[in-house]
N, C-alpha and C. Protein backbone atom coordinates (compact mmCIF):
# COMPACT_ATOMS: atom_id res chain seq x y z
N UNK A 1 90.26 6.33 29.91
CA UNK A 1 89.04 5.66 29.53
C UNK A 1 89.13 5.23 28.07
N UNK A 2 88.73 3.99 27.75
CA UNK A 2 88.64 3.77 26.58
C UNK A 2 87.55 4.27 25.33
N UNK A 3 87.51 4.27 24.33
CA UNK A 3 86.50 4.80 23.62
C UNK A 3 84.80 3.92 23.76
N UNK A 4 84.38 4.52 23.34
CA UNK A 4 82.84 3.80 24.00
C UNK A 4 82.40 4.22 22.73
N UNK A 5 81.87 2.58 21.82
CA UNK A 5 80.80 2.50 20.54
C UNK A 5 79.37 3.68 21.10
N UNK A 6 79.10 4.29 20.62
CA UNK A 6 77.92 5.22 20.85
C UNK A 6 77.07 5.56 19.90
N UNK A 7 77.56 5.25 18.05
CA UNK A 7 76.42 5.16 16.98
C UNK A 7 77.14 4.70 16.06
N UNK A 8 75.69 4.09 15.36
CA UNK A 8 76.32 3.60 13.84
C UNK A 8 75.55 4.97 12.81
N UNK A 9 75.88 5.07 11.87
CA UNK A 9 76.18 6.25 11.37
C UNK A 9 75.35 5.30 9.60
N UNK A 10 74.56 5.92 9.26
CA UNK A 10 74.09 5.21 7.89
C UNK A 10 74.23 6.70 6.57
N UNK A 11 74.81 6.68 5.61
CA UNK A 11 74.08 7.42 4.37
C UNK A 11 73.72 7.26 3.58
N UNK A 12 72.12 8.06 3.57
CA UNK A 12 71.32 7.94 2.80
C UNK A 12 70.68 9.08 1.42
N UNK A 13 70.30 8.70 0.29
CA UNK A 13 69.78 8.85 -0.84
C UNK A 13 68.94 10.09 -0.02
N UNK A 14 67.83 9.80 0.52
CA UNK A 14 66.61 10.01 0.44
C UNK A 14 65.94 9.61 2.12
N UNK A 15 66.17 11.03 2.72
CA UNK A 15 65.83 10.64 3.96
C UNK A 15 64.69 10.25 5.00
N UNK A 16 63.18 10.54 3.47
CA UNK A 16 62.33 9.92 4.24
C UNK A 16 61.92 8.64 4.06
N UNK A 17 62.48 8.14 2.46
CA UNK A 17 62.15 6.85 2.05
C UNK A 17 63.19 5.95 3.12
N UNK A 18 64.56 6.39 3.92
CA UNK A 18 65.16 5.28 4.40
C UNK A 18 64.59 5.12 6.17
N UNK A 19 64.02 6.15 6.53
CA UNK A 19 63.03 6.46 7.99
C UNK A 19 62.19 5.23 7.49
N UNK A 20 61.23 5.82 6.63
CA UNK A 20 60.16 4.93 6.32
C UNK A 20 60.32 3.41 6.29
N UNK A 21 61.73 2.79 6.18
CA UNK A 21 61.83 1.41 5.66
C UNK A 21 62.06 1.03 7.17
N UNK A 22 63.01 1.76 8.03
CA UNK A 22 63.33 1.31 9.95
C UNK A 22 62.47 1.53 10.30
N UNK A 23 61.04 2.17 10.12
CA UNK A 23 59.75 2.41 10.89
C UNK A 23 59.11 1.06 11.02
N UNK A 24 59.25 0.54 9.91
CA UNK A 24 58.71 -0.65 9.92
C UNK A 24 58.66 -1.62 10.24
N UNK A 25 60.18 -1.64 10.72
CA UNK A 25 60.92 -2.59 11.49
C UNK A 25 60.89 -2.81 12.85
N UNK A 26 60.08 -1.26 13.10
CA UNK A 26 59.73 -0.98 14.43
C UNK A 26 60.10 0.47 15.43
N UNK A 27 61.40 0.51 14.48
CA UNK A 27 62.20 1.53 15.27
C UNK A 27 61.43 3.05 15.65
N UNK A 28 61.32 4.12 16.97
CA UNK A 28 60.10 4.67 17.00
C UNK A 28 61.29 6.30 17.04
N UNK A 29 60.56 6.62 15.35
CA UNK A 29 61.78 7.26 14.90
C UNK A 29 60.68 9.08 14.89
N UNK A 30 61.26 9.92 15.58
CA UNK A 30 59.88 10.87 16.15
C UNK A 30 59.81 11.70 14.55
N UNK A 31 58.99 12.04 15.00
CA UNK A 31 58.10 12.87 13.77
C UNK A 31 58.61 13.90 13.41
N UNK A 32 59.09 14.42 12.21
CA UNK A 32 59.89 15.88 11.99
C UNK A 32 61.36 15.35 10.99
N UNK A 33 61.98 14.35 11.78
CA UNK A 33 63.16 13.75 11.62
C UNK A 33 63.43 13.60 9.54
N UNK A 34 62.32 13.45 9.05
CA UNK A 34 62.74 12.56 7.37
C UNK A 34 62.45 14.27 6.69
N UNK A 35 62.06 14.97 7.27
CA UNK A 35 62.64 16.65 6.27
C UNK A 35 64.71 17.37 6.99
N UNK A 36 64.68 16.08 7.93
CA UNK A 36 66.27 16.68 8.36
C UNK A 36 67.47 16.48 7.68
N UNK A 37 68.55 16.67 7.34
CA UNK A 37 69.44 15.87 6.79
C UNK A 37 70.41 15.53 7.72
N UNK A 38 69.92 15.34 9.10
CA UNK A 38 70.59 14.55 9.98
C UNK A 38 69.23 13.65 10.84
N UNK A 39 69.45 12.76 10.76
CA UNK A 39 68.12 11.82 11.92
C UNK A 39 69.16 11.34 13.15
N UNK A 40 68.42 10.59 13.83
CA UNK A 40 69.09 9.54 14.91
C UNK A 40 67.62 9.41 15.73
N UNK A 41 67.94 7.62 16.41
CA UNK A 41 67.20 7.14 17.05
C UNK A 41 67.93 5.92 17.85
N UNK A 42 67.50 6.77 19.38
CA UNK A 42 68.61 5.76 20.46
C UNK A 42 67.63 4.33 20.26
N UNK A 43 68.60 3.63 20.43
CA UNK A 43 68.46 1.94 20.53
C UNK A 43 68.25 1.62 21.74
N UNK A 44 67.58 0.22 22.11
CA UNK A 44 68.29 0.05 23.44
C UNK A 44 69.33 -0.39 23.97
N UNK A 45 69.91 0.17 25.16
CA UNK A 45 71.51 -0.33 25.22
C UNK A 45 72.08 1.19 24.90
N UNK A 46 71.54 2.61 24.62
CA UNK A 46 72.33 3.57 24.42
C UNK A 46 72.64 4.12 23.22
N UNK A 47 73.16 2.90 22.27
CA UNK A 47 72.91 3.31 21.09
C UNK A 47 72.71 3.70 20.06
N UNK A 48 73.22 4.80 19.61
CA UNK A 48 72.33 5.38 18.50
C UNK A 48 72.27 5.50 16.89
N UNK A 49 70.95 4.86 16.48
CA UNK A 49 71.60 4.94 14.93
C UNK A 49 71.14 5.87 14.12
N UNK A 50 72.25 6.57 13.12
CA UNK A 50 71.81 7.79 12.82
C UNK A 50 72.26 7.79 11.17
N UNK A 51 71.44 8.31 10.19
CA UNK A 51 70.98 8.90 9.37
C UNK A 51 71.46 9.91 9.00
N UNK A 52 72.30 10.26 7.63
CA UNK A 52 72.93 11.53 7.10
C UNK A 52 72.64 11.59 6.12
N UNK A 53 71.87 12.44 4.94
CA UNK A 53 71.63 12.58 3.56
C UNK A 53 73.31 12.89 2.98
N UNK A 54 73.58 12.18 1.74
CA UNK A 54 74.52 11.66 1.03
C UNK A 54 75.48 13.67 0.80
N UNK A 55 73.91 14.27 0.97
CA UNK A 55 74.12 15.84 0.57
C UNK A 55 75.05 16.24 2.06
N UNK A 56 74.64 15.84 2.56
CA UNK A 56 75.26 16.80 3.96
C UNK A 56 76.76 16.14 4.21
N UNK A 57 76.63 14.78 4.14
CA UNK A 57 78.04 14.31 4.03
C UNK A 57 79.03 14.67 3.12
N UNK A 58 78.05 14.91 1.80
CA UNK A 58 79.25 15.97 1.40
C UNK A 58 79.82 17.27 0.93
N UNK A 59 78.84 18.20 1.84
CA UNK A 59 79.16 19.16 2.83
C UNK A 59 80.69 18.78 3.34
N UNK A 60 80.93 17.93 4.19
CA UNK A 60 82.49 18.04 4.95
C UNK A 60 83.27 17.21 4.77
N UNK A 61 82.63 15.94 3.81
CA UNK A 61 83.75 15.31 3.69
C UNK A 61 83.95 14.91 1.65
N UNK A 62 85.00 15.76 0.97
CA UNK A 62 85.13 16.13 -0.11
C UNK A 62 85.28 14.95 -0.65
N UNK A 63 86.12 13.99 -0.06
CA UNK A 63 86.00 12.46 -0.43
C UNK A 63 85.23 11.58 -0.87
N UNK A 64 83.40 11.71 -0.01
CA UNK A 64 82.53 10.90 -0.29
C UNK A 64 82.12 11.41 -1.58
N UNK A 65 82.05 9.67 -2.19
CA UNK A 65 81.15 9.69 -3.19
C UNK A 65 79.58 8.81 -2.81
N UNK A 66 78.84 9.49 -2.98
CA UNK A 66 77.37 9.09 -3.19
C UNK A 66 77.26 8.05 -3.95
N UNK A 67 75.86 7.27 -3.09
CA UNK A 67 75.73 5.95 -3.94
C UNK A 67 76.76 4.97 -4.09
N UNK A 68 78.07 4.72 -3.37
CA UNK A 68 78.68 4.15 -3.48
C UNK A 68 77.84 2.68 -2.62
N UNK A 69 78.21 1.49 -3.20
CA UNK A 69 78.01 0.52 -2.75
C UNK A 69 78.37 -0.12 -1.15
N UNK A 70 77.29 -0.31 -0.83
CA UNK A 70 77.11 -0.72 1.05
C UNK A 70 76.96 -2.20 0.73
N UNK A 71 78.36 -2.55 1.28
CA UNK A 71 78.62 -4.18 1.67
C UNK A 71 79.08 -4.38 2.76
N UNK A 72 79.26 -5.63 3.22
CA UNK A 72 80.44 -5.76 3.99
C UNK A 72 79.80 -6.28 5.71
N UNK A 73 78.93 -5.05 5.58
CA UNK A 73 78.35 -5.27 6.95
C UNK A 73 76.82 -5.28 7.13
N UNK A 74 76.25 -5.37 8.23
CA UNK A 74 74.55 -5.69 8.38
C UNK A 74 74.39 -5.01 9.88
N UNK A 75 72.82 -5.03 9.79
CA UNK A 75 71.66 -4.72 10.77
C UNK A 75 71.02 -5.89 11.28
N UNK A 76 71.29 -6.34 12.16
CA UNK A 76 70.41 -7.59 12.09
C UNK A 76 69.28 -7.06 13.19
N UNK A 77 68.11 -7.70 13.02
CA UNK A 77 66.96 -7.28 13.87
C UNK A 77 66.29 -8.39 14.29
N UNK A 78 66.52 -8.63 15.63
CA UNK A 78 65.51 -10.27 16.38
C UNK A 78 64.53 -10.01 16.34
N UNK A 79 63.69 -11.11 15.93
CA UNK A 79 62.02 -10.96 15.84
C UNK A 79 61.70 -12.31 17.22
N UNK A 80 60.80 -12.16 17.23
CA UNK A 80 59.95 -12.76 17.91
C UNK A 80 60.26 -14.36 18.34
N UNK A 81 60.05 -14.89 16.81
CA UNK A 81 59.73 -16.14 16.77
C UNK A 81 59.78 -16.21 15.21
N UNK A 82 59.98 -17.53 14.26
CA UNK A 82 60.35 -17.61 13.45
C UNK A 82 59.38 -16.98 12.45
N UNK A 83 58.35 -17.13 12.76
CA UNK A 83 56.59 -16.62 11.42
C UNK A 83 56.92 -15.10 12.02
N UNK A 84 57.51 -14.45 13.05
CA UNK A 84 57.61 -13.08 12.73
C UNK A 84 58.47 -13.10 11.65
N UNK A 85 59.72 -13.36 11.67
CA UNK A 85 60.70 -13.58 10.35
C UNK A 85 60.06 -13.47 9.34
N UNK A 86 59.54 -14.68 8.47
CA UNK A 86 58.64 -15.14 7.55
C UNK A 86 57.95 -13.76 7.13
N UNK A 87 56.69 -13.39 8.35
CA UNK A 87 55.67 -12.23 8.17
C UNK A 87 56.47 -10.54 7.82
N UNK A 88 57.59 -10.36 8.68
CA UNK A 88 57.68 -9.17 8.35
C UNK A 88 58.84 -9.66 7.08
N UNK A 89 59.46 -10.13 6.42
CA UNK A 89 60.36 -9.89 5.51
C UNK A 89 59.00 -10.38 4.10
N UNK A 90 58.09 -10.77 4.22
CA UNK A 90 57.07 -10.87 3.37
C UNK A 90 56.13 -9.29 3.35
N UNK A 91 55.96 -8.65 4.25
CA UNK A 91 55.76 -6.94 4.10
C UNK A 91 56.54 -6.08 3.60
N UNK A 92 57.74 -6.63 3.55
CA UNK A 92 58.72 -5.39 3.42
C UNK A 92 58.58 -5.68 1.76
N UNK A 93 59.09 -6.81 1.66
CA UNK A 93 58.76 -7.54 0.03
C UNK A 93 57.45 -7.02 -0.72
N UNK A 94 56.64 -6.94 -0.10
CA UNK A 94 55.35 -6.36 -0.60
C UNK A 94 55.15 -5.02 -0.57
N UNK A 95 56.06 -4.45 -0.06
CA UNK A 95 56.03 -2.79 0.44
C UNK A 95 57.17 -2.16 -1.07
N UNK A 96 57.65 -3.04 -1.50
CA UNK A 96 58.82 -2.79 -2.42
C UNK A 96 59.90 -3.42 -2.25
N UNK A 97 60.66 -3.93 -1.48
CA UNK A 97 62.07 -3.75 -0.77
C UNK A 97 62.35 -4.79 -1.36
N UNK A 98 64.15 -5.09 -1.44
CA UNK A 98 64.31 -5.96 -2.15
C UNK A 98 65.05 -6.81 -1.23
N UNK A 99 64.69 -8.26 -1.74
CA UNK A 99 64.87 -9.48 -0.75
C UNK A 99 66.35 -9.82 -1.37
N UNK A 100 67.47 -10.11 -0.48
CA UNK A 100 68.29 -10.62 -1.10
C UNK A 100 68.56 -12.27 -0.42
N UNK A 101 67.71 -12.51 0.91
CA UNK A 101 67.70 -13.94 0.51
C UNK A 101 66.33 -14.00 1.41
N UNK A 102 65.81 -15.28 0.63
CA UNK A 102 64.21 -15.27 1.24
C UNK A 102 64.21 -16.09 2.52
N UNK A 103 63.44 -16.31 3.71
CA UNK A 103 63.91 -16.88 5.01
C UNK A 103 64.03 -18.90 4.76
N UNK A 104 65.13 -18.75 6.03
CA UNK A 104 65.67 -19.94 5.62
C UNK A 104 66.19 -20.62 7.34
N UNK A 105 66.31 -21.96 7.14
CA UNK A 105 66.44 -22.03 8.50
C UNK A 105 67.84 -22.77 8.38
N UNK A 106 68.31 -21.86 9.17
CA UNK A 106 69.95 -21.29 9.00
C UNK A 106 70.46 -22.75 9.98
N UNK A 107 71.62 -23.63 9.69
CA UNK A 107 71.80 -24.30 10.45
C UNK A 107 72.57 -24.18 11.77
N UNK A 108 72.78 -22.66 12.09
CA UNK A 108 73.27 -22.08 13.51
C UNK A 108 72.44 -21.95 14.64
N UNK A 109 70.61 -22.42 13.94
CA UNK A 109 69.55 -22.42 14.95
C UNK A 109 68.79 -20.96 14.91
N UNK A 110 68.83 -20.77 13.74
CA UNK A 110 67.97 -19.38 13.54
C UNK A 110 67.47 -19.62 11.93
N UNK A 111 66.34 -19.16 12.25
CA UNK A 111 65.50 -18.43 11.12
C UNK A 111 65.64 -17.24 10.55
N UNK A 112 66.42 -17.39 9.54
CA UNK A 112 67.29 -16.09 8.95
C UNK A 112 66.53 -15.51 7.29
N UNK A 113 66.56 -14.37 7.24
CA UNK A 113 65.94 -13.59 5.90
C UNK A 113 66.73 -12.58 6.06
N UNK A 114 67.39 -11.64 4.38
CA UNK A 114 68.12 -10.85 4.15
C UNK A 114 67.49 -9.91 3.05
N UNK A 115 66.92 -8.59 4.00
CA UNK A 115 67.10 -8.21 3.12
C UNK A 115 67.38 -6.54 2.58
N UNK A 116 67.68 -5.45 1.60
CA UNK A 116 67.98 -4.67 1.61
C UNK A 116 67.36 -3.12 1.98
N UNK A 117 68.14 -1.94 2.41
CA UNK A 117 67.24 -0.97 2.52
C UNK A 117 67.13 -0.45 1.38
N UNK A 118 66.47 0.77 1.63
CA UNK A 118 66.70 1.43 0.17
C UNK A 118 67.69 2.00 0.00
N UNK A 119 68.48 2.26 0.34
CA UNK A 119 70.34 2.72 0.01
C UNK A 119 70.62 1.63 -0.11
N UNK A 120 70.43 -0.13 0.19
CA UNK A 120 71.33 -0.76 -0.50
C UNK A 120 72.40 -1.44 0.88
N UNK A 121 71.75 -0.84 1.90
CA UNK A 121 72.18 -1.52 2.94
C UNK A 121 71.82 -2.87 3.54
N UNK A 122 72.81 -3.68 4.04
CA UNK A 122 71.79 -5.35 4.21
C UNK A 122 71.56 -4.98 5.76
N UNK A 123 70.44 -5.43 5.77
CA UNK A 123 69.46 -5.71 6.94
C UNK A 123 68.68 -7.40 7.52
N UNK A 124 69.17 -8.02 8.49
CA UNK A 124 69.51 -9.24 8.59
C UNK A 124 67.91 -9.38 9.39
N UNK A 125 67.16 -10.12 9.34
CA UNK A 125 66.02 -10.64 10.22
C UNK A 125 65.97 -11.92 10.98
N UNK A 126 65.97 -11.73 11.97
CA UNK A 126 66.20 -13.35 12.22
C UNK A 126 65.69 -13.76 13.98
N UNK A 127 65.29 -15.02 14.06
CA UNK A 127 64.91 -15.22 15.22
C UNK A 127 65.42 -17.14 15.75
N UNK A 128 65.66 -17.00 16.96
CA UNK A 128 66.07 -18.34 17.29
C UNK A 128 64.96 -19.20 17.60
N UNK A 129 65.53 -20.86 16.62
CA UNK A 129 64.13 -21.80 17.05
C UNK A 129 64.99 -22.98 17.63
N UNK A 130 63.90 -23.96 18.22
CA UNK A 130 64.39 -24.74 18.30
C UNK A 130 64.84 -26.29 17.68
N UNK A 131 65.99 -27.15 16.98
CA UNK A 131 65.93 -27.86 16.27
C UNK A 131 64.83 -29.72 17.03
């Protein structure tokens, strides 16, 4: 059998401020989880994305350094329709979060906004319209 994707794996600063920022997004992340220094919340499709305080990771792995810079890769999250785009990356903006690009209509046929968690992770918003 081949290996089977089964989670993406995030570390975080501060485990209730980074709950708090995927709550918003929708994700229905149960109650108890942001005093843990392990979270997870199945997706649909199986799934699961999970949450490690920077502390526990390094617990076992002597290597990590904390706070190191998260590039490279993204979260992207389909909304609705394009004014969901617009509306929720304008809450998050207003909630604190920082926009690293404001929504834009991407010429691949999506309504695209970028922007970060609070670790610094990119988180992609976006929904398909029609030209």
């Amino acid at each position: 059998m081949a290996p089977i994707i089964n989670g993406i794996g995030l570390a975080v600063a501060d485990m209730a401020t980074s709950l708090n920022f995927y709550s918003r997004l929708g994700l229905d992340i149960p109650a108890g989880q942001e005093n843990e220094p392990h979270a997870e919340v199945e997706l649909p499709g199986g799934i699961r994305l999970m949450w490690d305080t920077e502390a526990m990771i390094s617990s076992f792995d002597p290597g990590f350094t904390p706070g190191e810079k998260k590039s490279g890769s993204s979260l992207a999250f389909l909304c609705a329709d394009p004014a969901e785009v617009d509306a929720l990356h304008a809450d998050l903006v207003a909630a604190g979060y920082h926009s690293h690009r404001e929504p834009w209509d991407a010429e691949w046929g999506q309504r695209y906004a970028v922007i970060h968690d609070p670790d610094g992770y990119t988180v992609d918003l976006f929904a398909w319209f029609k030209k």
